[in-house]
C-alpha atoms as a PDB file:
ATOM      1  CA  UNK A   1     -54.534   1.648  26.310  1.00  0.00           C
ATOM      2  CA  UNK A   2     -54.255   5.393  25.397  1.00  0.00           C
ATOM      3  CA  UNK A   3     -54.677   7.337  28.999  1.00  0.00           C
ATOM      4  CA  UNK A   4     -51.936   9.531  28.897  1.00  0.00           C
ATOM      5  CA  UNK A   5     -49.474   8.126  31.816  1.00  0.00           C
ATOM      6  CA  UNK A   6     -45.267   9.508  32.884  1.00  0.00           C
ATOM      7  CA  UNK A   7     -42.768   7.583  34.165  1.00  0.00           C
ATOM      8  CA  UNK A   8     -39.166   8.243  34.442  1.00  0.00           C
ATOM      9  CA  UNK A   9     -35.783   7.295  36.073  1.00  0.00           C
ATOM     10  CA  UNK A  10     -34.280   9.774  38.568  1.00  0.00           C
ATOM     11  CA  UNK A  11     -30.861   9.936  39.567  1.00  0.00           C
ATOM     12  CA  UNK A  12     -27.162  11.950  39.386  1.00  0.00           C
ATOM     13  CA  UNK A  13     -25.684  11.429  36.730  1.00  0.00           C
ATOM     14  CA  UNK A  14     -28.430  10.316  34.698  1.00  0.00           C
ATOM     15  CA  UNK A  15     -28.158  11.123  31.058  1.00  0.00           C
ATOM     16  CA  UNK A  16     -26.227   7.828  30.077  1.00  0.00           C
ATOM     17  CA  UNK A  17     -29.478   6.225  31.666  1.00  0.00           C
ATOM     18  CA  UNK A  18     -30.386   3.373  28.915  1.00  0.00           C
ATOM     19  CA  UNK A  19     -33.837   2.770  31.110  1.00  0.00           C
ATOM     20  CA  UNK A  20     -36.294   4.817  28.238  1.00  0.00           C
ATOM     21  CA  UNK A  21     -35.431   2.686  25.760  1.00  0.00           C
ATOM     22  CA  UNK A  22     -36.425  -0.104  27.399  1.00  0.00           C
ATOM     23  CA  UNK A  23     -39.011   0.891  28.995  1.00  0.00           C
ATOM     24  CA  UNK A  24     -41.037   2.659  25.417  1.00  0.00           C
ATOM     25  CA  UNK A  25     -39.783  -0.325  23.858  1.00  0.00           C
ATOM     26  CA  UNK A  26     -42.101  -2.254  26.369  1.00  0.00           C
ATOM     27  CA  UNK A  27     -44.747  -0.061  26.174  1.00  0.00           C
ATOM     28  CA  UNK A  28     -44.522  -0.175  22.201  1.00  0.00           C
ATOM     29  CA  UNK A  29     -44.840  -3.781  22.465  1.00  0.00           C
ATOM     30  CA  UNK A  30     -47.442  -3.947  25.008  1.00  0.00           C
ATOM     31  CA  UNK A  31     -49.745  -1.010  22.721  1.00  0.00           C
ATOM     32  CA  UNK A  32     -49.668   1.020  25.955  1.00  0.00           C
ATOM     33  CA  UNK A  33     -49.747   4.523  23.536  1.00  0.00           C
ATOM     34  CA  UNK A  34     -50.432   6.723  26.021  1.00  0.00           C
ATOM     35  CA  UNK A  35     -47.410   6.182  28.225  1.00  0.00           C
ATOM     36  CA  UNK A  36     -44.133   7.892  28.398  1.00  0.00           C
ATOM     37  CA  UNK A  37     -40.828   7.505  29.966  1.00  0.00           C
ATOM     38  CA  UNK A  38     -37.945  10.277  30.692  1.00  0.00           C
ATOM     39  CA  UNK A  39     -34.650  10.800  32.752  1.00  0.00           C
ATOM     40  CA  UNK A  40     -34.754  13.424  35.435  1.00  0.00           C
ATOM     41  CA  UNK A  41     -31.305  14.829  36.986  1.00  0.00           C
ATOM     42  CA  UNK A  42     -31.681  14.347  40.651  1.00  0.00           C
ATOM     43  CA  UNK A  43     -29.559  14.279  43.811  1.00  0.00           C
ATOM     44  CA  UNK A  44     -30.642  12.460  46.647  1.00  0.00           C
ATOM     45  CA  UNK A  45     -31.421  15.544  48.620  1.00  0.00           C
ATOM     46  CA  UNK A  46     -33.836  16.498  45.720  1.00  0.00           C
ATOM     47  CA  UNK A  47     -35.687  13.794  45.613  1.00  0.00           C
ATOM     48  CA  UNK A  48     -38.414  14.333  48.042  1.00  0.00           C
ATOM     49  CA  UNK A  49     -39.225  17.666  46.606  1.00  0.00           C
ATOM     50  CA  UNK A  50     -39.318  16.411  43.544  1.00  0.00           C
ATOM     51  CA  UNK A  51     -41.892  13.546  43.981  1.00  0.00           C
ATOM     52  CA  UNK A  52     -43.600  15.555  45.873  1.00  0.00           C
ATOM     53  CA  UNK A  53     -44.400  17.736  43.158  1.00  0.00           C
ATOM     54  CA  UNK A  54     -45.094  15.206  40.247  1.00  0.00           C
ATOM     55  CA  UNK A  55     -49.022  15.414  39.098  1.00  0.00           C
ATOM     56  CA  UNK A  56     -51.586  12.524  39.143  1.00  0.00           C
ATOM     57  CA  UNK A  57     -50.353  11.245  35.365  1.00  0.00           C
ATOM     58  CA  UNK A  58     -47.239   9.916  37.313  1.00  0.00           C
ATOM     59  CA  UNK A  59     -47.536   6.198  37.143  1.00  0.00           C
ATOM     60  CA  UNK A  60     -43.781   5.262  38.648  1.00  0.00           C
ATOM     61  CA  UNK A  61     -40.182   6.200  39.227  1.00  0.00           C
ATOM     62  CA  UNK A  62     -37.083   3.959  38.657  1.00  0.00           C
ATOM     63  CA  UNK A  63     -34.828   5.341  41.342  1.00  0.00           C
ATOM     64  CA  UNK A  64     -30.622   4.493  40.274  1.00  0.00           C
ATOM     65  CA  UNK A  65     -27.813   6.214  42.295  1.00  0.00           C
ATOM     66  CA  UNK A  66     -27.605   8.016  44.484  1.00  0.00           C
ATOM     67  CA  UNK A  67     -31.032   8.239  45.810  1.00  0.00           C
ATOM     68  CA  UNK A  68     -32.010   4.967  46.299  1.00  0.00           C
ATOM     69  CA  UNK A  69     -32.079   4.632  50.560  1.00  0.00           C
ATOM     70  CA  UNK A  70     -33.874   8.212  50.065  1.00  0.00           C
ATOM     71  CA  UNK A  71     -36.252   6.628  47.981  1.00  0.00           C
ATOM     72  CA  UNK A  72     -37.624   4.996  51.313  1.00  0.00           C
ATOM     73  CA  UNK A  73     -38.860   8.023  53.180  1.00  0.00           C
ATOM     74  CA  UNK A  74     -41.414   9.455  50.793  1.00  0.00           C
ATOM     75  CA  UNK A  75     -42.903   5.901  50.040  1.00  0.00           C
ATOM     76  CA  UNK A  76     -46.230   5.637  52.561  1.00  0.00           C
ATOM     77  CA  UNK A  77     -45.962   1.880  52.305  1.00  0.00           C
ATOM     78  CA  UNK A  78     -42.674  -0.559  51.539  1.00  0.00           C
ATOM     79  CA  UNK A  79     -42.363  -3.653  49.952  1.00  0.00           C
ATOM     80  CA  UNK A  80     -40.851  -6.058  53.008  1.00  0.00           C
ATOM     81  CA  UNK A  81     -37.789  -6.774  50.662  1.00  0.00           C
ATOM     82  CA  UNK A  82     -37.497  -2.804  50.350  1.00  0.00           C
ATOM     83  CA  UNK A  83     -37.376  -2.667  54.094  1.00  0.00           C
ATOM     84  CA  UNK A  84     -35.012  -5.395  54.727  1.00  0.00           C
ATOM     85  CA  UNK A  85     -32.616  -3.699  52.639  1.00  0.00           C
ATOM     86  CA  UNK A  86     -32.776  -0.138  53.720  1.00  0.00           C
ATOM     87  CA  UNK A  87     -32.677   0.873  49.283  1.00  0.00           C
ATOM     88  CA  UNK A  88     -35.423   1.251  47.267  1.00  0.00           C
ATOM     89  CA  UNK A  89     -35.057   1.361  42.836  1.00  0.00           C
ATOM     90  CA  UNK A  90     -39.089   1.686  42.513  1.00  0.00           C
ATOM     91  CA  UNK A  91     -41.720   3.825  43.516  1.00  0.00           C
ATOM     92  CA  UNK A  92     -45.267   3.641  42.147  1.00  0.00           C
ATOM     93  CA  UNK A  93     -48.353   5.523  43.195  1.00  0.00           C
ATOM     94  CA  UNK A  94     -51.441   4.029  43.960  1.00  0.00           C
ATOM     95  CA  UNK A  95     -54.652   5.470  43.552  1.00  0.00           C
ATOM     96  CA  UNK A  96     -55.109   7.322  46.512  1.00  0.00           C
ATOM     97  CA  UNK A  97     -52.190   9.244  45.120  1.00  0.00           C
ATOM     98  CA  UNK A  98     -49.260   7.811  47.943  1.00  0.00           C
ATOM     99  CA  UNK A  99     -46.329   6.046  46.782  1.00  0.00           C
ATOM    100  CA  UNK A 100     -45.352   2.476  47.045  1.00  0.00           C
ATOM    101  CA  UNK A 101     -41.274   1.794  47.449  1.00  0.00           C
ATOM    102  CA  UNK A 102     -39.962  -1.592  46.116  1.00  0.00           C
ATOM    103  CA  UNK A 103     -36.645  -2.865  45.112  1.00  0.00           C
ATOM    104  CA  UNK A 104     -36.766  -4.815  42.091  1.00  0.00           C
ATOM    105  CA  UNK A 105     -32.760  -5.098  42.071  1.00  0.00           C
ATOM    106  CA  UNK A 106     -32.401  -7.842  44.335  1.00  0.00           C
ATOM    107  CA  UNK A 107     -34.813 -10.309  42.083  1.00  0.00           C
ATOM    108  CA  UNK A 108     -32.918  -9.194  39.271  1.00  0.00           C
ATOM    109  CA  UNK A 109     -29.676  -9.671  40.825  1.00  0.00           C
ATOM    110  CA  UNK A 110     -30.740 -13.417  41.710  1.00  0.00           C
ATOM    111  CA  UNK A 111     -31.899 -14.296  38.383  1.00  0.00           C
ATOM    112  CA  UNK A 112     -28.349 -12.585  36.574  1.00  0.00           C
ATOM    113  CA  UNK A 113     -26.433 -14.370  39.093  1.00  0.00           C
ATOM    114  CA  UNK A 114     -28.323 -17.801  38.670  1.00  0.00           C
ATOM    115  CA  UNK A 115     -28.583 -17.580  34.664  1.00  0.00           C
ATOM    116  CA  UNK A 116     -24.352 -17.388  35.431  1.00  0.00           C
ATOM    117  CA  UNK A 117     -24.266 -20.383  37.331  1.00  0.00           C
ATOM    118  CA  UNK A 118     -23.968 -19.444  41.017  1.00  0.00           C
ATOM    119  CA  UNK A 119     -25.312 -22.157  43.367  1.00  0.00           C
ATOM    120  CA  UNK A 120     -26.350 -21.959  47.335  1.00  0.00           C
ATOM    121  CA  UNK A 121     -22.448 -22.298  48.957  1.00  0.00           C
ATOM    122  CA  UNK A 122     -21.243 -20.000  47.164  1.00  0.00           C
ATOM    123  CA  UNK A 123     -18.447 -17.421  49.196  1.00  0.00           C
ATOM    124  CA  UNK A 124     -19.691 -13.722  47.924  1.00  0.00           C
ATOM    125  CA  UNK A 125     -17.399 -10.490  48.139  1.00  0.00           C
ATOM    126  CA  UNK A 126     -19.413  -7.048  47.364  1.00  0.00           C
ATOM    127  CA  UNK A 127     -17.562  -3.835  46.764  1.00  0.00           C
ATOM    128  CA  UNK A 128     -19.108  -0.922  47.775  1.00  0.00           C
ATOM    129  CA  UNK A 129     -21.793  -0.117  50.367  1.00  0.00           C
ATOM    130  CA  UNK A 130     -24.417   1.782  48.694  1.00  0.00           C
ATOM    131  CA  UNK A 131     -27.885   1.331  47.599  1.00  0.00           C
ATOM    132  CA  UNK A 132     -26.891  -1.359  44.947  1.00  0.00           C
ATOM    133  CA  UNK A 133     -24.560  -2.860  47.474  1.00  0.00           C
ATOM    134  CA  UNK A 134     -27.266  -3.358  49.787  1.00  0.00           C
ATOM    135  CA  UNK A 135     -29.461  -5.089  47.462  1.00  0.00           C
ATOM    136  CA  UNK A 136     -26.612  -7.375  46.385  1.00  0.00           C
ATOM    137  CA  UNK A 137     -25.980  -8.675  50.147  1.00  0.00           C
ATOM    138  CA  UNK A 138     -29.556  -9.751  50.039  1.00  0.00           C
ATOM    139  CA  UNK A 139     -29.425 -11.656  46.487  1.00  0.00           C
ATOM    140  CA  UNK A 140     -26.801 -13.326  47.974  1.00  0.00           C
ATOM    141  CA  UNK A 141     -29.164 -14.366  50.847  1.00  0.00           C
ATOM    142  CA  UNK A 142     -31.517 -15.344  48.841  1.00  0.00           C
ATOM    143  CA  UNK A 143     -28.886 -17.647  46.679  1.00  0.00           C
ATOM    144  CA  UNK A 144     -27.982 -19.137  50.307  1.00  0.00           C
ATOM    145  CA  UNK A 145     -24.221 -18.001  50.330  1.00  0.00           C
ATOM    146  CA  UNK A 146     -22.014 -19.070  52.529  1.00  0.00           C
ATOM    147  CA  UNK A 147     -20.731 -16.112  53.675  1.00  0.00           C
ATOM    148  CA  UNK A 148     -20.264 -12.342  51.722  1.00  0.00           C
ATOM    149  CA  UNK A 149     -17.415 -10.031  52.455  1.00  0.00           C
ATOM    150  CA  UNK A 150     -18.344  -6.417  51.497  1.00  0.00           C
ATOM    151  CA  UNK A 151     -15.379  -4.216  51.072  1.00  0.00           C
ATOM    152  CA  UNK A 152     -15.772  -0.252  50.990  1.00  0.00           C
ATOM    153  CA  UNK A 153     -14.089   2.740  50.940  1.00  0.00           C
ATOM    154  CA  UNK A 154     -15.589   3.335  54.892  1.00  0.00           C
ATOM    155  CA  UNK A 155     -15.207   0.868  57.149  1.00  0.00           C
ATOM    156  CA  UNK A 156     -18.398   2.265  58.867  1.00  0.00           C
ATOM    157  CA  UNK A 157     -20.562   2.178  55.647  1.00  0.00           C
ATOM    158  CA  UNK A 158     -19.169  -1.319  55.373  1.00  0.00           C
ATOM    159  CA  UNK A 159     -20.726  -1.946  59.375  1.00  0.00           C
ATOM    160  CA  UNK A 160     -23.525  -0.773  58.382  1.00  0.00           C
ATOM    161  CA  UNK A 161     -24.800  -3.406  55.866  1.00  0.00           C
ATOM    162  CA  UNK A 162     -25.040  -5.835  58.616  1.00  0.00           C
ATOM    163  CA  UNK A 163     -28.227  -5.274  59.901  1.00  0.00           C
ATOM    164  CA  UNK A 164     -29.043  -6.309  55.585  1.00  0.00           C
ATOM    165  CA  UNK A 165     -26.928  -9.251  55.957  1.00  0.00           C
ATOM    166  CA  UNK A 166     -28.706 -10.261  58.959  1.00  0.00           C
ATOM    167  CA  UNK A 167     -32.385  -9.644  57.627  1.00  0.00           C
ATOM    168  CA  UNK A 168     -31.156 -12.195  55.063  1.00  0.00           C
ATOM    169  CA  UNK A 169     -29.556 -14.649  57.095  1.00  0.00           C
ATOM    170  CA  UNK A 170     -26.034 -14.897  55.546  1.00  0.00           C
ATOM    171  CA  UNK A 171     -23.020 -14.765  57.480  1.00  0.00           C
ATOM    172  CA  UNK A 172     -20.837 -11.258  56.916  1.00  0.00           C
ATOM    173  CA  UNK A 173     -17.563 -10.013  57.292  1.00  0.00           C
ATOM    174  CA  UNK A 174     -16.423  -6.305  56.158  1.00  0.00           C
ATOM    175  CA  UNK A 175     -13.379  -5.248  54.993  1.00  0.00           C
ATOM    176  CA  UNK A 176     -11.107  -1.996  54.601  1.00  0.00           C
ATOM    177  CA  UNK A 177     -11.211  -0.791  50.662  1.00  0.00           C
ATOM    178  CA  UNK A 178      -7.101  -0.726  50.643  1.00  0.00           C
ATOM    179  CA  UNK A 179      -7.338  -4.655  50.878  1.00  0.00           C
ATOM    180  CA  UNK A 180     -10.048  -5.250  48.379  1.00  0.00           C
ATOM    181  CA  UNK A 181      -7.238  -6.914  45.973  1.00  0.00           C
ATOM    182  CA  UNK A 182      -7.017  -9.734  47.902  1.00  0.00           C
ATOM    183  CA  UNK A 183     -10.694 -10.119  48.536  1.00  0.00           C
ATOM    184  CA  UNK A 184     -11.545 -11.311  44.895  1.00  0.00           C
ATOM    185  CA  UNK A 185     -10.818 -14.545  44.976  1.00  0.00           C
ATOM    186  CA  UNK A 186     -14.340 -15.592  45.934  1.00  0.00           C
ATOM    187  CA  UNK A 187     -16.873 -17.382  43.696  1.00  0.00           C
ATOM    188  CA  UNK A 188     -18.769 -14.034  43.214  1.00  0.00           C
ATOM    189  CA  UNK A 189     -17.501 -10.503  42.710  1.00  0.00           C
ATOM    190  CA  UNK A 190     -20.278  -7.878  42.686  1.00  0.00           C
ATOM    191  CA  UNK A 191     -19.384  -4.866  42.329  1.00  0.00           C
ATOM    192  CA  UNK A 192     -21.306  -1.497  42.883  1.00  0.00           C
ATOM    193  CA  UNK A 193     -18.886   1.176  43.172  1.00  0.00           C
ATOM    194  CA  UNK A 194     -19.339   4.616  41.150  1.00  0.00           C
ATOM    195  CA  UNK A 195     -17.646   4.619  37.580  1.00  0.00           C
ATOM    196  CA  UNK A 196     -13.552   4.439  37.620  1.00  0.00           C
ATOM    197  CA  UNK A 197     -13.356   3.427  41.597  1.00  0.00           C
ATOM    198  CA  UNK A 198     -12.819  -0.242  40.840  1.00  0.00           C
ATOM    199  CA  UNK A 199     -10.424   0.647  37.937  1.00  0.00           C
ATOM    200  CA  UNK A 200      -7.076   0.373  39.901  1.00  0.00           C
ATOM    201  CA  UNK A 201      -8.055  -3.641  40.972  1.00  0.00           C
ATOM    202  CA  UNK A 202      -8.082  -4.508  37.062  1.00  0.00           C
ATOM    203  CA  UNK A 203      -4.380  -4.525  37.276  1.00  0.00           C
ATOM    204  CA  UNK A 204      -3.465  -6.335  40.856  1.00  0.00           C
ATOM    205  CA  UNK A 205      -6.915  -8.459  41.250  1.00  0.00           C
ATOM    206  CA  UNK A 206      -5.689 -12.365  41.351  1.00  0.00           C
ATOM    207  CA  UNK A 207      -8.957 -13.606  39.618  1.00  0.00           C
ATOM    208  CA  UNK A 208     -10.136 -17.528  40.130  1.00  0.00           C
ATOM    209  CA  UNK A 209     -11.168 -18.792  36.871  1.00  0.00           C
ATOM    210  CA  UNK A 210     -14.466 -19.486  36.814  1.00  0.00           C
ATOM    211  CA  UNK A 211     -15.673 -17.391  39.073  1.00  0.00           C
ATOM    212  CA  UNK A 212     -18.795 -15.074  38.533  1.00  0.00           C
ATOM    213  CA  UNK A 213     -17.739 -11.242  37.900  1.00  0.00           C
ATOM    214  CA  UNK A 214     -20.884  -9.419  37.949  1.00  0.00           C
ATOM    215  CA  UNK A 215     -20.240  -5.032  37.679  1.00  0.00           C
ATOM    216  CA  UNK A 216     -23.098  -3.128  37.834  1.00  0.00           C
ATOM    217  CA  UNK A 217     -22.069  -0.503  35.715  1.00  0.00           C
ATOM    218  CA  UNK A 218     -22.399  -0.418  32.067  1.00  0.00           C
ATOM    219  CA  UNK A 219     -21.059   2.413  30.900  1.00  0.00           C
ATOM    220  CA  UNK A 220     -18.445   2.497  29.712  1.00  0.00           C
ATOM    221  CA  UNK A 221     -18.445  -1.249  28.909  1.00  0.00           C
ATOM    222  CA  UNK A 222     -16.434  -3.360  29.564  1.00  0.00           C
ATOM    223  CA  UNK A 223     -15.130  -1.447  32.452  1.00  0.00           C
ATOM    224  CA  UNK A 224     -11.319  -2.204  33.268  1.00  0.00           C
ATOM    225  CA  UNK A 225     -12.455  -4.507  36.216  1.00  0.00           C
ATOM    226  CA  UNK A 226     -14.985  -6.596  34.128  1.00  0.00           C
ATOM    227  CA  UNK A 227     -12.140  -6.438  30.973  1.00  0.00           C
ATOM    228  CA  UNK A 228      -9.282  -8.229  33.626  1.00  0.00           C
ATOM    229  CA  UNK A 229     -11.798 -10.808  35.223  1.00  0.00           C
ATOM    230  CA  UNK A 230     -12.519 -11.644  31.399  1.00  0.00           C
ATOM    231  CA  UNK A 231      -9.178 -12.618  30.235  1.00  0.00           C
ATOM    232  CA  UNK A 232      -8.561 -14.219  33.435  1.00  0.00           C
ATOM    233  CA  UNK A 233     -11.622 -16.926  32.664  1.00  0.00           C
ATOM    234  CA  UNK A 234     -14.169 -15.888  34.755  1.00  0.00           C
ATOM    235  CA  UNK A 235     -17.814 -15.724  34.354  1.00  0.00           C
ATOM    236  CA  UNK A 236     -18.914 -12.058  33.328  1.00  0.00           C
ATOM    237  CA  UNK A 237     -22.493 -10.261  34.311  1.00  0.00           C
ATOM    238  CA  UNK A 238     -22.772  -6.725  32.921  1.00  0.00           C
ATOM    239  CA  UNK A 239     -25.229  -3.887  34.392  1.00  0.00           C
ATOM    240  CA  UNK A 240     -27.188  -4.435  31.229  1.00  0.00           C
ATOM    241  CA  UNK A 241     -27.859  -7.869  32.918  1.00  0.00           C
ATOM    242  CA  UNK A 242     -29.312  -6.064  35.460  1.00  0.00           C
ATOM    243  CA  UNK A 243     -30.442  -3.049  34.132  1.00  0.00           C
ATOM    244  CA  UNK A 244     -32.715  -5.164  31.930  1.00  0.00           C
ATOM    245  CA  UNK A 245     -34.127  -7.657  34.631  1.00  0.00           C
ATOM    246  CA  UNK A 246     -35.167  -5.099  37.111  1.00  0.00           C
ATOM    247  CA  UNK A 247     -36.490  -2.908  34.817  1.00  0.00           C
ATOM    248  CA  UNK A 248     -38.798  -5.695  33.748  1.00  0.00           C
ATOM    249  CA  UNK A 249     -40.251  -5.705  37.661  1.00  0.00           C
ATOM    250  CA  UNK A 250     -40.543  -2.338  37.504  1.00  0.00           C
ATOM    251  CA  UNK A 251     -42.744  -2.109  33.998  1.00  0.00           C
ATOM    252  CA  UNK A 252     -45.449  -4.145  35.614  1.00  0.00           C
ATOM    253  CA  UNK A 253     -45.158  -2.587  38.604  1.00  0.00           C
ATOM    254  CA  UNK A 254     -45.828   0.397  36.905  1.00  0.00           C
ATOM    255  CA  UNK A 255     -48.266  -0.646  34.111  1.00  0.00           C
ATOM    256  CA  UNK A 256     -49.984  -3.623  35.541  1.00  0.00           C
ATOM    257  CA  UNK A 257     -49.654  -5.716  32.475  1.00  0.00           C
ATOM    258  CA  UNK A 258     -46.856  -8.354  31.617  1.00  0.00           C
ATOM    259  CA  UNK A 259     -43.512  -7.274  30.562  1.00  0.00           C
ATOM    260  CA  UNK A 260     -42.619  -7.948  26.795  1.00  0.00           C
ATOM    261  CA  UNK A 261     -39.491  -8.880  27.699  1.00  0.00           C
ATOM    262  CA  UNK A 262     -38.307 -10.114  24.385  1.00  0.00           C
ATOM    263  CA  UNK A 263     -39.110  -6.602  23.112  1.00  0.00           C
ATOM    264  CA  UNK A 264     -37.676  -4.885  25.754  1.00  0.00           C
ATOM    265  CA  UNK A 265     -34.638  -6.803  25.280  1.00  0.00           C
ATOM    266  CA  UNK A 266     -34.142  -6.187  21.838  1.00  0.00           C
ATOM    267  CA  UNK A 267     -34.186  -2.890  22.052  1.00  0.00           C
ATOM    268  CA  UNK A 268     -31.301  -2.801  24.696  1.00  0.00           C
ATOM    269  CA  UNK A 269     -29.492  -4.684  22.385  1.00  0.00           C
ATOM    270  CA  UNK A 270     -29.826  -2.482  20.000  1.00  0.00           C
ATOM    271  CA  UNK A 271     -29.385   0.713  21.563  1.00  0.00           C
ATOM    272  CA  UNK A 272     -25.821  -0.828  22.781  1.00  0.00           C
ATOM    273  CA  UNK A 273     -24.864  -2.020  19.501  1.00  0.00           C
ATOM    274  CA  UNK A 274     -25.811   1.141  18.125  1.00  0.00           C
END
């Protein structure tokens, strides 16, 4: 396939973004020649003027922080899992030139988290209460937890993932950011905070051994949090984890043929060891 097709990842900060190498490395692998794949620097408030003036050879948009609820309002149609979260990480157009807003995070998020071991029961504690955070309440409906605590740096941003938690069906408590230490003894961490918040709970967490430590971020890598949980015993999950599994979601979404995963994986490998 040669038709000459975009697609990029938007978001602020965005130049650590590992998402073009995986995505050419797909289409490379898939002989889609045509097709390209960039990073674009964009707040949230940007983003609607920006989509808004993308041309026709615009195939998709990986959406990462911090635009990811405003994501939602230029999409003409959402994807019911999109909805129930409130976040969006996709967009793709359809023909009649409208976008379509899906979040490929949570399925990528349950398949990380499952590949680690985590089984329905499971007590869930989420730091942060952002876009990621939002899709990370609903993974752990989907993995039929038995209750998750999210813990942010508002108590009112924290309130406001209920309405997630309840579209999911799993029980939810918040809590206030200054007692986040002594929320981490649950049998999944997930955390979503921006780069360096979590830093300060490497040193006072109490970690479980054998719990599941999954941080979104991956760069730097390992972060201080993800470096503590480690030497502690626990179960580690890396936002390469997750970078590459939604990304995968998002490829087809975008192409319409199968993801060459192996490929794609590969060359996220590489790029890291590199």
């Amino acid at each position: 396939m040669t038709t000459a097709r975009r697609a990029g990842v938007l978001g602020k900060p965005i130049a650590h973004s590992l998402s073009p190498v995986i995505h050419h490395a797909g289409y490379a692998a898939a002989g889609l020649t045509g097709w390209s794949y960039t990073r674009i620097e964009c707040a949230a408030t940007e983003l609607p003027g920006l989509v808004a003036g993308l041309g026709p050879e615009w195939a998709g948009l990986s959406v990462t922080m911090p635009g990811k609820e405003a994501a939602l309002a230029v999409a003409a149609e959402v994807s019911p899992v999109a909805a129930a979260v409130g976040a969006a990480n996709t967009l793709v157009r359809r023909p009649d030139g409208s976008w379509y807003a899906d979040n490929t995070d949570v399925v990528g998020m349950v398949e990380v988290l499952t590949e680690a071991g985590v089984r329905p029961g499971a007590t869930v504690t989420v730091l942060g209460a952002g876009g990621t955070a939002r899709a990370a309440v609903a993974a752990a409906g989907r993995l039929s937890a038995r209750e998750v605590t999210v813990v942010a740096r508002r108590m009112a941003a924290a309130e406001e993932m209920r309405p997630v938690a309840g579209a999911v069906g799993v029980p939810m408590r918040a809590a206030a950011w200054d007692d986040a230490a002594t929320q981490l003894d649950a049998d999944v961490v997930i955390a979503t905070v921006p780069k360096g918040v979590a830093d300060p709970l490497a040193a006072t967490a109490a970690w479980r051994p054998g719990s599941v430590i999954f941080d979104a971020l991956y760069d730097p890598w390992p972060t201080p949090l993800a470096a503590s949980a480690q030497a502690a015993g626990c179960r580690i999950v890396s936002g390469l984890d997750l970078l590459l599994a939604q990304a995968v979601g998002q490829f087809e979404h975008f192409t319409g043929v199968a993801a060459p995963r192996a490929a794609m994986a590969a060359a996220l490998a590489a790029a890291r060891a590199g």
